[in-house]
C-alpha atoms as a PDB file:
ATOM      1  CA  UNK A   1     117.141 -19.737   9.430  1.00  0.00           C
ATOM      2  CA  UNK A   2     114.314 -20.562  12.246  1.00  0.00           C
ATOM      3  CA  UNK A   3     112.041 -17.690  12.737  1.00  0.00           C
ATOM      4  CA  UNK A   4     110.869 -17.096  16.183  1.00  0.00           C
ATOM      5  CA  UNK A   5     106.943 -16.554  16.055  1.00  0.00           C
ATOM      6  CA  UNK A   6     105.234 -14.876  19.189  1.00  0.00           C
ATOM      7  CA  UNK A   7     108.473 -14.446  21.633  1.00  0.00           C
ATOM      8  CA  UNK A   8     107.081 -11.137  22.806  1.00  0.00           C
ATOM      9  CA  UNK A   9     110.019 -10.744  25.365  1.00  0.00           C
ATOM     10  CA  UNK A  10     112.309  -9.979  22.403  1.00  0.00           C
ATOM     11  CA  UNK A  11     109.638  -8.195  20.374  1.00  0.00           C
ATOM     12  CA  UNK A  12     109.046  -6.274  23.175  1.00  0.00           C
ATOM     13  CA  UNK A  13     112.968  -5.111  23.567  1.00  0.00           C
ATOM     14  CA  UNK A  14     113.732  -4.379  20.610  1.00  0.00           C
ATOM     15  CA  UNK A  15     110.693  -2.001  20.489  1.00  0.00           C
ATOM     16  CA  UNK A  16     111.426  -0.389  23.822  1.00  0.00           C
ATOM     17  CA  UNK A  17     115.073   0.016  22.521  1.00  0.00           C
ATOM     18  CA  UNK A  18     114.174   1.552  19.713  1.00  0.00           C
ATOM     19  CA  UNK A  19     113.974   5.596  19.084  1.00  0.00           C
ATOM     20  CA  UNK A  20     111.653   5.448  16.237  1.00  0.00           C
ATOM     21  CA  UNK A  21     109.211   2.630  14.911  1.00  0.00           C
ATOM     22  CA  UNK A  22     108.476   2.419  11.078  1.00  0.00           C
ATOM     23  CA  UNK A  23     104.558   1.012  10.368  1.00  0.00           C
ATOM     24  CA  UNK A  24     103.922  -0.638   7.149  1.00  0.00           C
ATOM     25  CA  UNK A  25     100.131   0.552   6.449  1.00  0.00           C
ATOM     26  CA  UNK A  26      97.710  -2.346   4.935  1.00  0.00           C
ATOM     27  CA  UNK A  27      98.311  -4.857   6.944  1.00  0.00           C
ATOM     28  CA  UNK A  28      99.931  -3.844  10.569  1.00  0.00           C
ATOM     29  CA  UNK A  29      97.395  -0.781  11.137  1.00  0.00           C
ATOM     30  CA  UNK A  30      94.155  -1.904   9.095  1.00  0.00           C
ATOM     31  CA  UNK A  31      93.144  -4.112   6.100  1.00  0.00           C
ATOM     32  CA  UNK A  32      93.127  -1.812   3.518  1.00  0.00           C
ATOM     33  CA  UNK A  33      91.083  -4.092   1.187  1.00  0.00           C
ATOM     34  CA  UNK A  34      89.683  -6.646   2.714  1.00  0.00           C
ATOM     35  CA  UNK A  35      87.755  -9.287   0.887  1.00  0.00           C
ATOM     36  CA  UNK A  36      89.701  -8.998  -2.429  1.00  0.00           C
ATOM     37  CA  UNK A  37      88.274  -5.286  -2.800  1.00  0.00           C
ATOM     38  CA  UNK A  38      91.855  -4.305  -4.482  1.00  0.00           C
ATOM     39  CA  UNK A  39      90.475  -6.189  -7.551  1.00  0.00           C
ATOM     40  CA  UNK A  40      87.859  -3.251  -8.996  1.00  0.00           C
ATOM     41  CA  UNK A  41      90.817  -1.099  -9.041  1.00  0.00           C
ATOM     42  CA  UNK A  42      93.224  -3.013 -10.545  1.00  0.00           C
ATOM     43  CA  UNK A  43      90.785  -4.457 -13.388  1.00  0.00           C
ATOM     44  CA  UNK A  44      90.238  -0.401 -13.920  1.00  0.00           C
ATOM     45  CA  UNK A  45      93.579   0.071 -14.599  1.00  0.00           C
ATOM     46  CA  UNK A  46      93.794  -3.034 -16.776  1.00  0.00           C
ATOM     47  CA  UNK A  47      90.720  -1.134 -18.838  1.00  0.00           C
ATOM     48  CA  UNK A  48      92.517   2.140 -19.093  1.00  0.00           C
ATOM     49  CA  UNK A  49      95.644  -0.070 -20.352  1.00  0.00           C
ATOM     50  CA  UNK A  50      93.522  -1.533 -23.030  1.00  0.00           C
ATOM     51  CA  UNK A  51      91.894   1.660 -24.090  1.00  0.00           C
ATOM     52  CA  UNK A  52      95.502   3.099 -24.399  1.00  0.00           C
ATOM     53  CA  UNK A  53      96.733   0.375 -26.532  1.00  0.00           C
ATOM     54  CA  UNK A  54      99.052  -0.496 -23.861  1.00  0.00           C
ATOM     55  CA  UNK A  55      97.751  -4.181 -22.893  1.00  0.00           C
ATOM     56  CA  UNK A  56     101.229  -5.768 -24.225  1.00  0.00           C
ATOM     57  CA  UNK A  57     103.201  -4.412 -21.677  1.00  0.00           C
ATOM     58  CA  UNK A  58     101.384  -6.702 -19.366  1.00  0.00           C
ATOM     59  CA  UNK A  59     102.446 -10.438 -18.375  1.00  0.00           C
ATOM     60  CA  UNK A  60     100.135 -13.397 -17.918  1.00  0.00           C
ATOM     61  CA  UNK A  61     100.052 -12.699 -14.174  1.00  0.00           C
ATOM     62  CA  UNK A  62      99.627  -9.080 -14.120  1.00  0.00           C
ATOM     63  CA  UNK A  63      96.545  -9.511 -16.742  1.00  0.00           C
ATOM     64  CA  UNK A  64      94.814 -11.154 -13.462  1.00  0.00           C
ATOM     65  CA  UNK A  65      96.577 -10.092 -10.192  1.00  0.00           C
ATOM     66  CA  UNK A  66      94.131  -8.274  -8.027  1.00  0.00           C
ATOM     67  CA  UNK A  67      97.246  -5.798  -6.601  1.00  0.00           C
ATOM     68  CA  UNK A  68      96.808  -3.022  -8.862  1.00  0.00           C
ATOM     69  CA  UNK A  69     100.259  -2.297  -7.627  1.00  0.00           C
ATOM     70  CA  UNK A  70     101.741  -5.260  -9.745  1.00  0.00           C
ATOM     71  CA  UNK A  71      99.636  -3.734 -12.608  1.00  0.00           C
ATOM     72  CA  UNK A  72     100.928  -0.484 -12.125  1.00  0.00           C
ATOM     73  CA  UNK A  73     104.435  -1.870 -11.753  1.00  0.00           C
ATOM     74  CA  UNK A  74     104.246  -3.473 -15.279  1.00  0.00           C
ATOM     75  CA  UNK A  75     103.503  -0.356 -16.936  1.00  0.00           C
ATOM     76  CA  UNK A  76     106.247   1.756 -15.204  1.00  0.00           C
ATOM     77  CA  UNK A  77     108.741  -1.089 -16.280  1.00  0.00           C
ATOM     78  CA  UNK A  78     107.674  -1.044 -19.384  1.00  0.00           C
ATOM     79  CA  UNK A  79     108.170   2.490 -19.630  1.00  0.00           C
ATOM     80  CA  UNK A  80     111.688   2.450 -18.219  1.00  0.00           C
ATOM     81  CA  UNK A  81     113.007  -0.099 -21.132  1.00  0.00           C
ATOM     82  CA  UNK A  82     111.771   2.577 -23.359  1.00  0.00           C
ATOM     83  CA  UNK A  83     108.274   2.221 -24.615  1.00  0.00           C
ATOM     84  CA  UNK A  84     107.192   5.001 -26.230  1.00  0.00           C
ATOM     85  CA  UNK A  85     104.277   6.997 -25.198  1.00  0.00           C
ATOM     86  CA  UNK A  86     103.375   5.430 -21.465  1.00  0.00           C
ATOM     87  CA  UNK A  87     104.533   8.650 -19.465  1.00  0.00           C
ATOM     88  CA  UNK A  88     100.868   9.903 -19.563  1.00  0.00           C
ATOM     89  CA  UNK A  89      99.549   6.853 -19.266  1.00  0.00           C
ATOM     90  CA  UNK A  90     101.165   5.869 -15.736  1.00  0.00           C
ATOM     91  CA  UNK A  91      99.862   9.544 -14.788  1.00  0.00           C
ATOM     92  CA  UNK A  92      96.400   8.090 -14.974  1.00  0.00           C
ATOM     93  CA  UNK A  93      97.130   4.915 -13.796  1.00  0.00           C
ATOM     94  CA  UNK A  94      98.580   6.777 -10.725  1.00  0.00           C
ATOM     95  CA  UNK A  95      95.371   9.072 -10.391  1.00  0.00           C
ATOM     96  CA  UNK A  96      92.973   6.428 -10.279  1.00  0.00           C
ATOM     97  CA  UNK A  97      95.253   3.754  -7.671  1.00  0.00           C
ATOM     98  CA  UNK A  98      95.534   6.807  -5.518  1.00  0.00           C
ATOM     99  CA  UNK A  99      91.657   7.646  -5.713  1.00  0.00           C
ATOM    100  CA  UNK A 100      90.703   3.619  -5.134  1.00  0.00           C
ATOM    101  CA  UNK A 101      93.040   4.144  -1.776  1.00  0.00           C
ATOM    102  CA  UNK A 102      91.978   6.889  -1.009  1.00  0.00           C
ATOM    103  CA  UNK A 103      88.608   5.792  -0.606  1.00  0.00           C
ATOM    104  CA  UNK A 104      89.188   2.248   0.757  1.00  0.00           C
ATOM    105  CA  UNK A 105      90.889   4.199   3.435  1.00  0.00           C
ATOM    106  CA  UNK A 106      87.994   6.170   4.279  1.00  0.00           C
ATOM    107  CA  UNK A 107      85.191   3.010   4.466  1.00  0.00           C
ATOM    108  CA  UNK A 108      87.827   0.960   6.235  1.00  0.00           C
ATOM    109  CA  UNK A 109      88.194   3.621   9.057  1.00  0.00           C
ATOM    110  CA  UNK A 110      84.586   3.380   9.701  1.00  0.00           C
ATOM    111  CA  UNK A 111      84.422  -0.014  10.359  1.00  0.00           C
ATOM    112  CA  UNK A 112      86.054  -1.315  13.256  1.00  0.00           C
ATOM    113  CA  UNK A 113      86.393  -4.819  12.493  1.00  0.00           C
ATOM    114  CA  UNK A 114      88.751  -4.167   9.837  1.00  0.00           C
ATOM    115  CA  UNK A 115      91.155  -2.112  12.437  1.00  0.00           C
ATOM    116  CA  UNK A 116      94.216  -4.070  12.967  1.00  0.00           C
ATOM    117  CA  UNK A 117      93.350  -5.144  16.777  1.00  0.00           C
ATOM    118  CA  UNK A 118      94.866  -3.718  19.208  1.00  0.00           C
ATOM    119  CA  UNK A 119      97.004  -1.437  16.389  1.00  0.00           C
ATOM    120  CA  UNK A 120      95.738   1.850  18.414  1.00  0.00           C
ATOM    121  CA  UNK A 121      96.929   0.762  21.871  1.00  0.00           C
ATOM    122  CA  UNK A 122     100.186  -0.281  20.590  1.00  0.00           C
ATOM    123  CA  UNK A 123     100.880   2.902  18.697  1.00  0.00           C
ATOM    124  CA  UNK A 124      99.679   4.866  21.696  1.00  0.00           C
ATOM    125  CA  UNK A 125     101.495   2.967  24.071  1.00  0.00           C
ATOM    126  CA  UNK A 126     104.810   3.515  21.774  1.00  0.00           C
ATOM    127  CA  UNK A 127     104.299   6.802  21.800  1.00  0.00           C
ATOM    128  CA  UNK A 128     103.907   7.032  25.383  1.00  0.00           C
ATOM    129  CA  UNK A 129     107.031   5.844  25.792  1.00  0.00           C
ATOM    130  CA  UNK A 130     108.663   7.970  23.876  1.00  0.00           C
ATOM    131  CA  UNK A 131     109.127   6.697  20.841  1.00  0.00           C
ATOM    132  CA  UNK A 132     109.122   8.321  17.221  1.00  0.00           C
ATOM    133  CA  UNK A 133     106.045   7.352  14.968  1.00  0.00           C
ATOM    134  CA  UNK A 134     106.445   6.766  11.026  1.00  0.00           C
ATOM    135  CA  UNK A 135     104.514   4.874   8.393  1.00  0.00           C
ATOM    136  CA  UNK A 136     106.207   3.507   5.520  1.00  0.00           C
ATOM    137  CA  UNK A 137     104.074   2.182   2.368  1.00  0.00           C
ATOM    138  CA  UNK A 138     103.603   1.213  -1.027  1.00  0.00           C
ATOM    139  CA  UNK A 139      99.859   3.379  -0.220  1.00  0.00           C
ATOM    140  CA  UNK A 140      99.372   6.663  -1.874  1.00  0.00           C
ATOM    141  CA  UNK A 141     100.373   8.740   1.971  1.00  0.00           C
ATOM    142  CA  UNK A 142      97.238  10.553   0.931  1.00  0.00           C
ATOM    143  CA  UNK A 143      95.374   7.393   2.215  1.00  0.00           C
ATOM    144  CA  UNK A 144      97.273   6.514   4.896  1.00  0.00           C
ATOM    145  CA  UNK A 145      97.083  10.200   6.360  1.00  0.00           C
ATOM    146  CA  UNK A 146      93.110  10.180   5.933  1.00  0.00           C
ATOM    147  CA  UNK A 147      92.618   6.980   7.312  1.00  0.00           C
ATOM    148  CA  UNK A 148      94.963   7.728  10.296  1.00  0.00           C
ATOM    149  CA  UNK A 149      92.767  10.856  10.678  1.00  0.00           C
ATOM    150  CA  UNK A 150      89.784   9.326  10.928  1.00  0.00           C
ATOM    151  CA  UNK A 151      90.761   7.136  13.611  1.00  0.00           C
ATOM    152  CA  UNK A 152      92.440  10.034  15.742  1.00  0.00           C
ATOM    153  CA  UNK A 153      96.217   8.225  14.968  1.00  0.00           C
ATOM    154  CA  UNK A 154      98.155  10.679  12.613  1.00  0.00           C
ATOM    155  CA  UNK A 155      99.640  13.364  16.146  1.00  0.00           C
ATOM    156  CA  UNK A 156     100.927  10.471  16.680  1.00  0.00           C
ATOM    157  CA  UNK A 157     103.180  10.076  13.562  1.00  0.00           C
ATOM    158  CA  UNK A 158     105.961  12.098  12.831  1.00  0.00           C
ATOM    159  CA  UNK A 159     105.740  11.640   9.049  1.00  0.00           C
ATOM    160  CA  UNK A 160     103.983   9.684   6.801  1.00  0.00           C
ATOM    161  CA  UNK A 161     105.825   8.556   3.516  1.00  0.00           C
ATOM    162  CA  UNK A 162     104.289   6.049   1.015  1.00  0.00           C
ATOM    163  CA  UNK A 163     104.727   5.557  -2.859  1.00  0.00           C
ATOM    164  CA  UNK A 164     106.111   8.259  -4.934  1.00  0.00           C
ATOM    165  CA  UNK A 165     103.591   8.825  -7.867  1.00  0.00           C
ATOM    166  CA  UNK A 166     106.578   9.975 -10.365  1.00  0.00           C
ATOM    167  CA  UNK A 167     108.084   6.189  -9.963  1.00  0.00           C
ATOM    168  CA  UNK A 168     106.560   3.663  -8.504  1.00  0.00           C
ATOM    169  CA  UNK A 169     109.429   1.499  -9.170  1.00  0.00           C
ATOM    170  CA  UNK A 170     110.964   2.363  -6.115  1.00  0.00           C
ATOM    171  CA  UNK A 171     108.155   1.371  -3.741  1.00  0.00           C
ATOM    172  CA  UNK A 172     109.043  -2.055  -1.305  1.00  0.00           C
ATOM    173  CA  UNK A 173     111.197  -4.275  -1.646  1.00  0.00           C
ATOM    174  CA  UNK A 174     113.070  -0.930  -2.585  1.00  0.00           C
ATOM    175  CA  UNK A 175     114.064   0.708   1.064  1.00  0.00           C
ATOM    176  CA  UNK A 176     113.518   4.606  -0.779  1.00  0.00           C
ATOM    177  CA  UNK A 177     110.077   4.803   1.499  1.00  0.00           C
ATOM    178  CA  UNK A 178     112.080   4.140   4.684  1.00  0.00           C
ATOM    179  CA  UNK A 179     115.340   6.053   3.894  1.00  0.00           C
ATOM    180  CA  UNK A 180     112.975   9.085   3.183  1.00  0.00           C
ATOM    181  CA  UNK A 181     111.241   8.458   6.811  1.00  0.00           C
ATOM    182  CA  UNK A 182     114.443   8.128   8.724  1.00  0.00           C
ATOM    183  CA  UNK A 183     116.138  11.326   6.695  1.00  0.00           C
ATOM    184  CA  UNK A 184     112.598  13.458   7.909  1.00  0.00           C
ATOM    185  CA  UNK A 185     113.667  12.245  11.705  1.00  0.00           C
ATOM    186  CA  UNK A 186     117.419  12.822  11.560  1.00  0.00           C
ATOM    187  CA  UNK A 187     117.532   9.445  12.922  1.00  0.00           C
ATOM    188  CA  UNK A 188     119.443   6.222  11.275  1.00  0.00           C
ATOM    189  CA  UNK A 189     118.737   2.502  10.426  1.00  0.00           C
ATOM    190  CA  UNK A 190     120.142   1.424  13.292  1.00  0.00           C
ATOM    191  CA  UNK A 191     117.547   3.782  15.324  1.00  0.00           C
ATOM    192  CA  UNK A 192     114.262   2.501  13.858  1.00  0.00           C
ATOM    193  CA  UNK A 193     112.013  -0.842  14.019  1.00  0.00           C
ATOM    194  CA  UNK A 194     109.538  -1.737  11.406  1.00  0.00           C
ATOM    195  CA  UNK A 195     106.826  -3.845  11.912  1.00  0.00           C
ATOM    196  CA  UNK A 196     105.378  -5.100   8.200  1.00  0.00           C
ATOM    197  CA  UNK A 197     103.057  -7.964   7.390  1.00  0.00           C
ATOM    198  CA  UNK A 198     104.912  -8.862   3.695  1.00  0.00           C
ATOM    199  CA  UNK A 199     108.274 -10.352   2.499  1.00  0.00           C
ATOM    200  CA  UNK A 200     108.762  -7.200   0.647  1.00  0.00           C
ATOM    201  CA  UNK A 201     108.702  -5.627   4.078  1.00  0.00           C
ATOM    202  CA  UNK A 202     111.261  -7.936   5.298  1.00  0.00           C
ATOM    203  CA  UNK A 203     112.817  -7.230   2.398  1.00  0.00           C
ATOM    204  CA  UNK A 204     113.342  -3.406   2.616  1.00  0.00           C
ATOM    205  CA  UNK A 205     113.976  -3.683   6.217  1.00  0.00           C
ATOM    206  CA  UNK A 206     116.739  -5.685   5.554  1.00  0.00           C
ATOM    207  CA  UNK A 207     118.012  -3.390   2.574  1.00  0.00           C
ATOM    208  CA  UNK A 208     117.559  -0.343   4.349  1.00  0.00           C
ATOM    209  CA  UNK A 209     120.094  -1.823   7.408  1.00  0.00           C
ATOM    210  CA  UNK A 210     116.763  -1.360  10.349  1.00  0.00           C
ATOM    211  CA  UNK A 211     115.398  -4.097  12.212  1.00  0.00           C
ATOM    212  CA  UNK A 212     112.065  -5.869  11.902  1.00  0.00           C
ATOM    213  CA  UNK A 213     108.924  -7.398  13.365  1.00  0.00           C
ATOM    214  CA  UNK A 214     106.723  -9.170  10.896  1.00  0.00           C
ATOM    215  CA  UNK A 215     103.299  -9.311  12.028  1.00  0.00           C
ATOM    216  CA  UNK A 216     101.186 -11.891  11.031  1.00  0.00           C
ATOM    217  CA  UNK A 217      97.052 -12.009  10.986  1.00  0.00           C
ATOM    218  CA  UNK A 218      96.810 -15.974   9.986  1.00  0.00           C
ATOM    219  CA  UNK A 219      98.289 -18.693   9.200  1.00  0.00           C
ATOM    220  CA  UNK A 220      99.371 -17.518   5.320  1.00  0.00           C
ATOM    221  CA  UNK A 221     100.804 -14.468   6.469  1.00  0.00           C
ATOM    222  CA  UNK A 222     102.884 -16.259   8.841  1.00  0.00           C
ATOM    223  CA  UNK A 223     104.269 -18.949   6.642  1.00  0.00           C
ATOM    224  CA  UNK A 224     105.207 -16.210   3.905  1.00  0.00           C
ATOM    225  CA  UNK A 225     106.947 -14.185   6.641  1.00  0.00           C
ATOM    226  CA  UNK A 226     108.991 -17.402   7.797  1.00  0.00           C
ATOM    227  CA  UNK A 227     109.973 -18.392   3.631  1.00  0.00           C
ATOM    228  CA  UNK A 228     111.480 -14.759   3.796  1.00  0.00           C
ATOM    229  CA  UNK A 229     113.197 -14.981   6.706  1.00  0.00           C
ATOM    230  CA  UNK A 230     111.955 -12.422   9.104  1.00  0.00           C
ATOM    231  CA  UNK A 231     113.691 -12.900  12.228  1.00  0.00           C
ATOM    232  CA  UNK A 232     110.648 -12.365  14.756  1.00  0.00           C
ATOM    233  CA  UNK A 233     106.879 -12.751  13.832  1.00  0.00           C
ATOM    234  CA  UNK A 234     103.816 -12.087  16.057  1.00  0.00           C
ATOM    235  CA  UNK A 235     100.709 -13.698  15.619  1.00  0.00           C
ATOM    236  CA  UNK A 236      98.743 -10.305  17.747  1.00  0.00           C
ATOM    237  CA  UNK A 237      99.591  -6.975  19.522  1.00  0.00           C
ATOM    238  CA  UNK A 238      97.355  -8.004  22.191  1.00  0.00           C
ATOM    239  CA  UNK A 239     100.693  -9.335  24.507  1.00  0.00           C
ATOM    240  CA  UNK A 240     102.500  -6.462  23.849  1.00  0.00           C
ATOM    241  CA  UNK A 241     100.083  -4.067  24.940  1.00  0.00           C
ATOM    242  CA  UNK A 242      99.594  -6.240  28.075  1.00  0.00           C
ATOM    243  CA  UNK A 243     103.424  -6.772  29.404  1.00  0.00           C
ATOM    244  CA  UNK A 244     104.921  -4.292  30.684  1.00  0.00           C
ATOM    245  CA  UNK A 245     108.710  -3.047  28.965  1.00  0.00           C
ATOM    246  CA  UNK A 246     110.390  -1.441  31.990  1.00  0.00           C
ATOM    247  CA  UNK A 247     110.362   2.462  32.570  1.00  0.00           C
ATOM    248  CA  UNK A 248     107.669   4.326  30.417  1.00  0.00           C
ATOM    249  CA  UNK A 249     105.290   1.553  29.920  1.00  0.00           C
END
């Protein structure tokens, strides 16, 4: 399937169609953890596995992934095919991803450079036009919400929904983070846009039945957007921001 990568003509009608956009977080509005910083807080978790007695429920890759979502993931699984005792343990596991977030999202929204560019014009600009706001991520919405603070963005979203810390099994690819967003609106798949930077974003876009912009900071992004078969990627906001839509821009 070709992907088409910076045809902002379409990108830009299917946003200006489109009654409510759905924002993955880390990624299309800031870099959550830039320069690996995930890491600290997934080799925490791996020490509060070990110190439970836990660290068999993890695979070769999760004993090293810097995503302490994959880590967290492992353990939930675990504890879904019935291993005794782990209920507790994903509690803390939970606390302490959520408290990592929370504060990544706080020292990222001080420092401009790791903004998404041009992420506030193009959610003010939506806005503007009409348009109903959501974010949609595997985040703690705690995070999301402060960090949107911060930067003077959350008026402008409707509702923020990210990953549900009594099971994190259904964050992306699972669509349960946008079918909660769209059931807060009243709206439908077939009212909504997401923009996401991952394949599990394409992924849950596609599940969920709502169209979808990949956006892509470099080069890797790109490529990993195009193997899962986003239909539209942009390489920057900058254009859309720029051209004009038609009425409302």
């Amino acid at each position: 399937m070709a992907v088409d990568v910076d045809v902002f003509t379409d990108v830009s009608r299917a946003l200006a169609g489109a009654r409510c956009v759905l924002f993955d977080f880390d990624g299309p509005i800031c870099r959550l953890f830039p320069e690996d910083r995930s890491k600290p807080i997934a080799d925490e978790l791996r020490r509060e596995i070990e110190a439970f007695g836990a660290s068999h429920v993890l695979g070769a890759a999760e004993r090293t992934h810097k995503d302490p979502h994959v880590v967290l993931g492992a353990v939930h699984r675990a504890l879904r095919a019935g291993a005794p005792g782990l209920r507790e343990l994903l509690r803390v596991l939970e606390e302490r991803v959520t408290a990592g977030e929370l504060a990544a999202a706080e020292l990222v929204a001080a420092h401009h450079e790791w903004h998404t560019p041009y992420a506030d014009a193009l959610i003010r600009k939506l806005a503007r036009r009409g348009a109903t706001l959501a974010v949609v991520t595997n985040n703690s919405p705690l995070a999301a919400e402060a960090h949107l603070d911060r930067r003077g963005l959350l008026p402008y979203f409707a509702t923020v929904q990210g990953r549900r810390a009594d099971d994190p099994g259904l964050m992306k690819p699972h669509p349960d983070v946008l079918f909660r967003a769209l059931r807060v609106l009243g709206l439908g798949p077939g009212d909504a846009v997401m923009i996401g930077d991952t394949p599990t974003d394409v992924e849950a876009a596609a599940r969920a039945g709502v169209e979808f912009v990949g956006y892509g900071r470099n080069e890797r992004k790109v490529r990993a957007l195009c193997r899962a078969a986003a239909p539209t990627v942009v390489t920057s906001y900058g254009p859309l921001i720029e051209g004009e839509w038609g009425p409302g821009s």
